[in-house]
N, C-alpha and C. Protein backbone atom coordinates (compact mmCIF):
# COMPACT_ATOMS: atom_id res chain seq x y z
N UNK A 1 -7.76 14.51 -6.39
CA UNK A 1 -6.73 13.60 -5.98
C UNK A 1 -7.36 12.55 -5.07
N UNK A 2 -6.87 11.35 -5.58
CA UNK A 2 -7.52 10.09 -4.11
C UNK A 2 -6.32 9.72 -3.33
N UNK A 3 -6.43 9.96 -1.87
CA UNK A 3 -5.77 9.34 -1.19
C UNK A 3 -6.06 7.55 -0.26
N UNK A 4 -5.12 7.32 -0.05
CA UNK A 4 -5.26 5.83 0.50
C UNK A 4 -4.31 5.29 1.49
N UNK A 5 -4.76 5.13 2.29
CA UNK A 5 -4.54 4.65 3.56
C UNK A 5 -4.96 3.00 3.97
N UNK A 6 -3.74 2.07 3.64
CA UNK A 6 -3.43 1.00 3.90
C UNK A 6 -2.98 0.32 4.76
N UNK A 7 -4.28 -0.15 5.78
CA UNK A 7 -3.09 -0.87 7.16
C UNK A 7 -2.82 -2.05 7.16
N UNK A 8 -1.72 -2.79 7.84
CA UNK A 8 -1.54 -4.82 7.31
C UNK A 8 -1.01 -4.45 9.17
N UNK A 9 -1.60 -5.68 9.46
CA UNK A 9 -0.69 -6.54 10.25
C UNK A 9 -0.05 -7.75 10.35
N UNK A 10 1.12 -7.85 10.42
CA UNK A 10 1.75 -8.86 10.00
C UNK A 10 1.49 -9.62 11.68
N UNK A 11 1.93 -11.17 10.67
CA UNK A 11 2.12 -11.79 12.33
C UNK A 11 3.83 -11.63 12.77
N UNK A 12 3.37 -11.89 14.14
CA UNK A 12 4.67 -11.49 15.16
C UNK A 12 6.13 -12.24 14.36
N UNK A 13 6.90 -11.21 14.23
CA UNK A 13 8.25 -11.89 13.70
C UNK A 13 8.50 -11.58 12.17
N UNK A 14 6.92 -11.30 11.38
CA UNK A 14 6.71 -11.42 10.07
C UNK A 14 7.57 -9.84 9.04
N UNK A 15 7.17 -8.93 9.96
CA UNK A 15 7.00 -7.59 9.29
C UNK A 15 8.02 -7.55 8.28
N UNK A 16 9.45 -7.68 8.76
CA UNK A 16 10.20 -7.48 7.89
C UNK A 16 10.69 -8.51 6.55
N UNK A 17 9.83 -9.62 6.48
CA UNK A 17 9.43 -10.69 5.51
C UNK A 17 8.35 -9.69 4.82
N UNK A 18 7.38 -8.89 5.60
CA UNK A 18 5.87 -8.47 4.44
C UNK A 18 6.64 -7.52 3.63
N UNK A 19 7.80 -6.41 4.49
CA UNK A 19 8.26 -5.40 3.89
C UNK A 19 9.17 -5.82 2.47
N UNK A 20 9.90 -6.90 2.47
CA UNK A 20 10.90 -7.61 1.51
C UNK A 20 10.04 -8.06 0.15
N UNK A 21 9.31 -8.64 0.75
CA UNK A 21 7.85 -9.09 -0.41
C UNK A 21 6.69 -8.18 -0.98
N UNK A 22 7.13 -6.74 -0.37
CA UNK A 22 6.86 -5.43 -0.96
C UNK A 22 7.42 -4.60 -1.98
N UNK A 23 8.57 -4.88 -1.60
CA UNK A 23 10.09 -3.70 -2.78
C UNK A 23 9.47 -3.68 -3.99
N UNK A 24 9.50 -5.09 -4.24
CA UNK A 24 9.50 -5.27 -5.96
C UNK A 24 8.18 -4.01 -6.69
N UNK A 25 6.90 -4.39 -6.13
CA UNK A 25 5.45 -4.08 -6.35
C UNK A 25 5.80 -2.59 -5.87
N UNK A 26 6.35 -1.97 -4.80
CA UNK A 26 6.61 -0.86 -4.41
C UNK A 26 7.48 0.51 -5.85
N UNK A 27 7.86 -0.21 -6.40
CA UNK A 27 8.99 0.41 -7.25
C UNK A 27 8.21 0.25 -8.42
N UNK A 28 7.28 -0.57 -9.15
CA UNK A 28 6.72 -0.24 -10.34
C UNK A 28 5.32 -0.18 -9.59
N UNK A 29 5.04 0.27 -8.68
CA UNK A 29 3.66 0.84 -8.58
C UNK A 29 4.39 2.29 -8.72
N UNK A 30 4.94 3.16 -8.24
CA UNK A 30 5.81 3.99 -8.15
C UNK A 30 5.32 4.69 -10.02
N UNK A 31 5.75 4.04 -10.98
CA UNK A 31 5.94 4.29 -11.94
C UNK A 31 4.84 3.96 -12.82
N UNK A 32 3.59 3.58 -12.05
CA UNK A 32 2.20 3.44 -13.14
C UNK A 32 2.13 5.01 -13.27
N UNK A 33 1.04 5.01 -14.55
CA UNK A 33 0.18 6.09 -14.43
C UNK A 33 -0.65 6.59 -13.42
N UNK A 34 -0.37 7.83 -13.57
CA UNK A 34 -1.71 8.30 -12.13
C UNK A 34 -0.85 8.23 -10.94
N UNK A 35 0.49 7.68 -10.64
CA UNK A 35 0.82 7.44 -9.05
C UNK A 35 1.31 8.57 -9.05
N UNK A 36 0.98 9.21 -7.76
CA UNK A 36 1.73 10.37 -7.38
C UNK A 36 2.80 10.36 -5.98
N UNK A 37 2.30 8.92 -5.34
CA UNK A 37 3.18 9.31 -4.00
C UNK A 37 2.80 7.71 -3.83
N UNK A 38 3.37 6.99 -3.11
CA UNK A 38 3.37 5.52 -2.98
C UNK A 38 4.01 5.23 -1.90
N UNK A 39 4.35 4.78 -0.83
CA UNK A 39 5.04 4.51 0.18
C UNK A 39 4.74 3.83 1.35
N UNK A 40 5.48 3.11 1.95
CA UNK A 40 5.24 2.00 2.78
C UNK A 40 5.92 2.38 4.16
N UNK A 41 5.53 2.61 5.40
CA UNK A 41 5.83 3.05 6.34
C UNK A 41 5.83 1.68 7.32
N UNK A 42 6.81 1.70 8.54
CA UNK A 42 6.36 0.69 9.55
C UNK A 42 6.17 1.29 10.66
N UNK A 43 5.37 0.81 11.77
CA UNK A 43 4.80 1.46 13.12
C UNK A 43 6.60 1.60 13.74
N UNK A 44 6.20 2.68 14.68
CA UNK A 44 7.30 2.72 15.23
C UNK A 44 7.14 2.22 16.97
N UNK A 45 5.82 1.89 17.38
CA UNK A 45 5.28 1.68 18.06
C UNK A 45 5.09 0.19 18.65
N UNK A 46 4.68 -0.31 17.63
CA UNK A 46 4.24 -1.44 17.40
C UNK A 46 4.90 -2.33 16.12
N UNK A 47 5.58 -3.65 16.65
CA UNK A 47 6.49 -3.89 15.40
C UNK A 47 5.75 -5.43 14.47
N UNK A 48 4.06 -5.18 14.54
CA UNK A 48 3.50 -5.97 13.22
C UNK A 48 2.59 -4.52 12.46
N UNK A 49 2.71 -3.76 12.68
CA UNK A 49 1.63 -2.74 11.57
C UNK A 49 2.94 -1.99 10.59
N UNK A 50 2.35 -2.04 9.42
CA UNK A 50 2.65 -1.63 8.10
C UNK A 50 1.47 -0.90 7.72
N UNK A 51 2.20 0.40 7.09
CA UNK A 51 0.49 1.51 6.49
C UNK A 51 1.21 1.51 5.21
N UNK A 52 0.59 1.68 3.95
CA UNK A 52 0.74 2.16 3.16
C UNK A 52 0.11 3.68 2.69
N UNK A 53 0.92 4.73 2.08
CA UNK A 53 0.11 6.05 2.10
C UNK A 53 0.21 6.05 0.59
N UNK A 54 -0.86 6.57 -0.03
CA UNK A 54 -0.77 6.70 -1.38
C UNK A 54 -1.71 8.12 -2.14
N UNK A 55 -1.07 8.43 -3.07
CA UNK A 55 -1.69 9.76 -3.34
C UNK A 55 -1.87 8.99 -5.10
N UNK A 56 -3.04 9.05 -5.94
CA UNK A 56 -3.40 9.01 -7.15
C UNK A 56 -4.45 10.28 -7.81
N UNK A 57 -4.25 10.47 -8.75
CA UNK A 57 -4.54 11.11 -9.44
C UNK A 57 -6.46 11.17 -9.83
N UNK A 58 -6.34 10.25 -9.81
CA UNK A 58 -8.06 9.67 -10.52
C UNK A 58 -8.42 8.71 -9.79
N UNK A 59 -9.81 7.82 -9.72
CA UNK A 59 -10.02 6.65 -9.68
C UNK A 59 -9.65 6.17 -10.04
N UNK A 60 -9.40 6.03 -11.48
CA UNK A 60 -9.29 5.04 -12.79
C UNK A 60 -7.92 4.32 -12.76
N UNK A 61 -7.13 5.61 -12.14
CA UNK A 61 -5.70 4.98 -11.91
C UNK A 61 -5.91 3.71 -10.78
N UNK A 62 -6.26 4.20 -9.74
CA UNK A 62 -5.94 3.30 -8.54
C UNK A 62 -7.06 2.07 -8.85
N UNK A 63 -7.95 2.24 -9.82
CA UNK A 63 -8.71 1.13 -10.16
C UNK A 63 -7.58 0.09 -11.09
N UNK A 64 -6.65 0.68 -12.33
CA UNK A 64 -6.37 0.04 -12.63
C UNK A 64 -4.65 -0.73 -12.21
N UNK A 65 -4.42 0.36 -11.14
CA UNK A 65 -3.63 -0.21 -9.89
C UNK A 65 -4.15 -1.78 -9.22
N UNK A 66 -5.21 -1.67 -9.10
CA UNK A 66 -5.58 -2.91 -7.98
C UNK A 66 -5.74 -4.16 -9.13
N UNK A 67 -6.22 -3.81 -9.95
CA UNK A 67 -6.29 -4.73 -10.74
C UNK A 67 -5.08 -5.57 -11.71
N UNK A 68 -3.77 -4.76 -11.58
CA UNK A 68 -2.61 -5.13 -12.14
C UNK A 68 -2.19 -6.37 -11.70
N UNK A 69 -1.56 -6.93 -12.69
CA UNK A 69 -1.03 -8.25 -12.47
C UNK A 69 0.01 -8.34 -11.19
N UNK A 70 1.10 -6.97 -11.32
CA UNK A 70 1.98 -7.03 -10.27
C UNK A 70 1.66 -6.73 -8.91
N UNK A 71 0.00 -6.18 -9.01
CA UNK A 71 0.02 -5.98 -7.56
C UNK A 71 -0.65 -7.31 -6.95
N UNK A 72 -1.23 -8.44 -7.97
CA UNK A 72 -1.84 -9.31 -7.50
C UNK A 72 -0.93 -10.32 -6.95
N UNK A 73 -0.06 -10.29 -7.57
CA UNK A 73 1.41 -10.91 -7.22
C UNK A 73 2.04 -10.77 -6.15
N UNK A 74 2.06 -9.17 -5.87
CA UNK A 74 2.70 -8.50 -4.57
C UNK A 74 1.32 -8.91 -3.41
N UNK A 75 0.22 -8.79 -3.65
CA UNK A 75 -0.63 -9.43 -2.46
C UNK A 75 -0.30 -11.11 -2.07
N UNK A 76 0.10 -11.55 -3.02
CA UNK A 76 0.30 -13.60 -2.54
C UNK A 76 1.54 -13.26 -2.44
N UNK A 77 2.85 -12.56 -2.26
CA UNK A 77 3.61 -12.65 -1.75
C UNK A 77 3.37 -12.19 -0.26
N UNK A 78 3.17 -11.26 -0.23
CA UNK A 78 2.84 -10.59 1.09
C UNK A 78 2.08 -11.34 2.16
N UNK A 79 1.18 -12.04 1.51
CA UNK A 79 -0.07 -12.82 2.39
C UNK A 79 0.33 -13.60 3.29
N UNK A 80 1.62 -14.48 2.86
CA UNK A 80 2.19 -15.73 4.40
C UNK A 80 2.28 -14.90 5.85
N UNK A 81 2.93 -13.89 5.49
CA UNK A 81 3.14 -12.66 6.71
C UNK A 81 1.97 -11.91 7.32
N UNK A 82 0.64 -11.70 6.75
CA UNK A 82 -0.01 -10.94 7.32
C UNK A 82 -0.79 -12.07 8.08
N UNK A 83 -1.37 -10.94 9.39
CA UNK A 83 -2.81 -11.56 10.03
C UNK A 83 -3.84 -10.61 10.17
N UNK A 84 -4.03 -11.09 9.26
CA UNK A 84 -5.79 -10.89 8.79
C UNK A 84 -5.64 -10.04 7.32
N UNK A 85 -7.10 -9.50 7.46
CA UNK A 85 -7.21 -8.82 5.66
C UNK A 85 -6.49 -7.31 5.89
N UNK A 86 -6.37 -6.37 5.25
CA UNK A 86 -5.90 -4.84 5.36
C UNK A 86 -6.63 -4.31 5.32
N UNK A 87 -6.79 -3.00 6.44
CA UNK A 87 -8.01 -2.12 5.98
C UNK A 87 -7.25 -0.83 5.58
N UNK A 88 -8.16 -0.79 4.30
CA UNK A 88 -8.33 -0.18 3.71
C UNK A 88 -9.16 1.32 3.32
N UNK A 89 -8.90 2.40 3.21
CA UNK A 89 -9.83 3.63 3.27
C UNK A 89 -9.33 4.74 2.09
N UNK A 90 -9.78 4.96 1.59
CA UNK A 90 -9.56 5.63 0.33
C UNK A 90 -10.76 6.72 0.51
N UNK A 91 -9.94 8.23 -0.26
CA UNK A 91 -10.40 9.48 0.21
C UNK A 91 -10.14 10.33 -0.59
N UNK A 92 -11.03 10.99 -1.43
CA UNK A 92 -11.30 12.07 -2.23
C UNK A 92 -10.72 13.02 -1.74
N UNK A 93 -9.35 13.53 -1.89
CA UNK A 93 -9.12 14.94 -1.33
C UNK A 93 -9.06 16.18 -2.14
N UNK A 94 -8.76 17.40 -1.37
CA UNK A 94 -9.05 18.73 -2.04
C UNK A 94 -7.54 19.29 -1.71
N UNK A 95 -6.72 19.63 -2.26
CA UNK A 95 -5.54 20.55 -1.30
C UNK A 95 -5.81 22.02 -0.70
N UNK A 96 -5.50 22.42 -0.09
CA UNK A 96 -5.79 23.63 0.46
C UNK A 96 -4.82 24.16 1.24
N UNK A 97 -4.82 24.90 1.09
CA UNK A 97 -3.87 25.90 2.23
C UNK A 97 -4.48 26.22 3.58
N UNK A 98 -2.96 26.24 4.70
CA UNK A 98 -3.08 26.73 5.93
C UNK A 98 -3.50 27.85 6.32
């Protein structure tokens, strides 16, 4: 399983403009192949960070995730709102028990 861990900061005022210009891309990423968990969280802390958490199946999926037309779409929507690039970290996991 690959997990992924997506952080944005929006600029001040922005967040809930990045979150709106998310839905669409949020709901058929949801429904590619390979997605297992998809979701967009906001800081509760801090009101410009947005994480995205994502659980895929393969590489291949989340390779051909990034490369989709709708997510390239959902990044130039999103982009007026953010400051700076997203970091990004993606992680080979194992499940295991407690």
């Amino acid at each position: 399983m690959i997990m992924v861990i997506a952080k944005f900061k929006t600029k001040k005022g922005s967040r809930e403009d990045a979150v709106r210009a998310s839905r669409e891309s949020i709901e058929a990423t949801r429904k590619e192949k390979g997605c297992i968990y998809y979701e967009l969280f906001a800081a509760t802390e801090n009101e410009t960070n947005l994480v995205f958490v994502e659980k895929w199946e393969d590489l291949d999926s989340l390779r051909a995730h990034l490369a989709s037309d709708q997510m390239k779409k959902a990044q130039a929507a999103r982009a007026p709102y953010l400051d700076g690039p997203a970091d990004v970290q993606v992680f080979e996991a194992v499940p295991t028990n407690l």
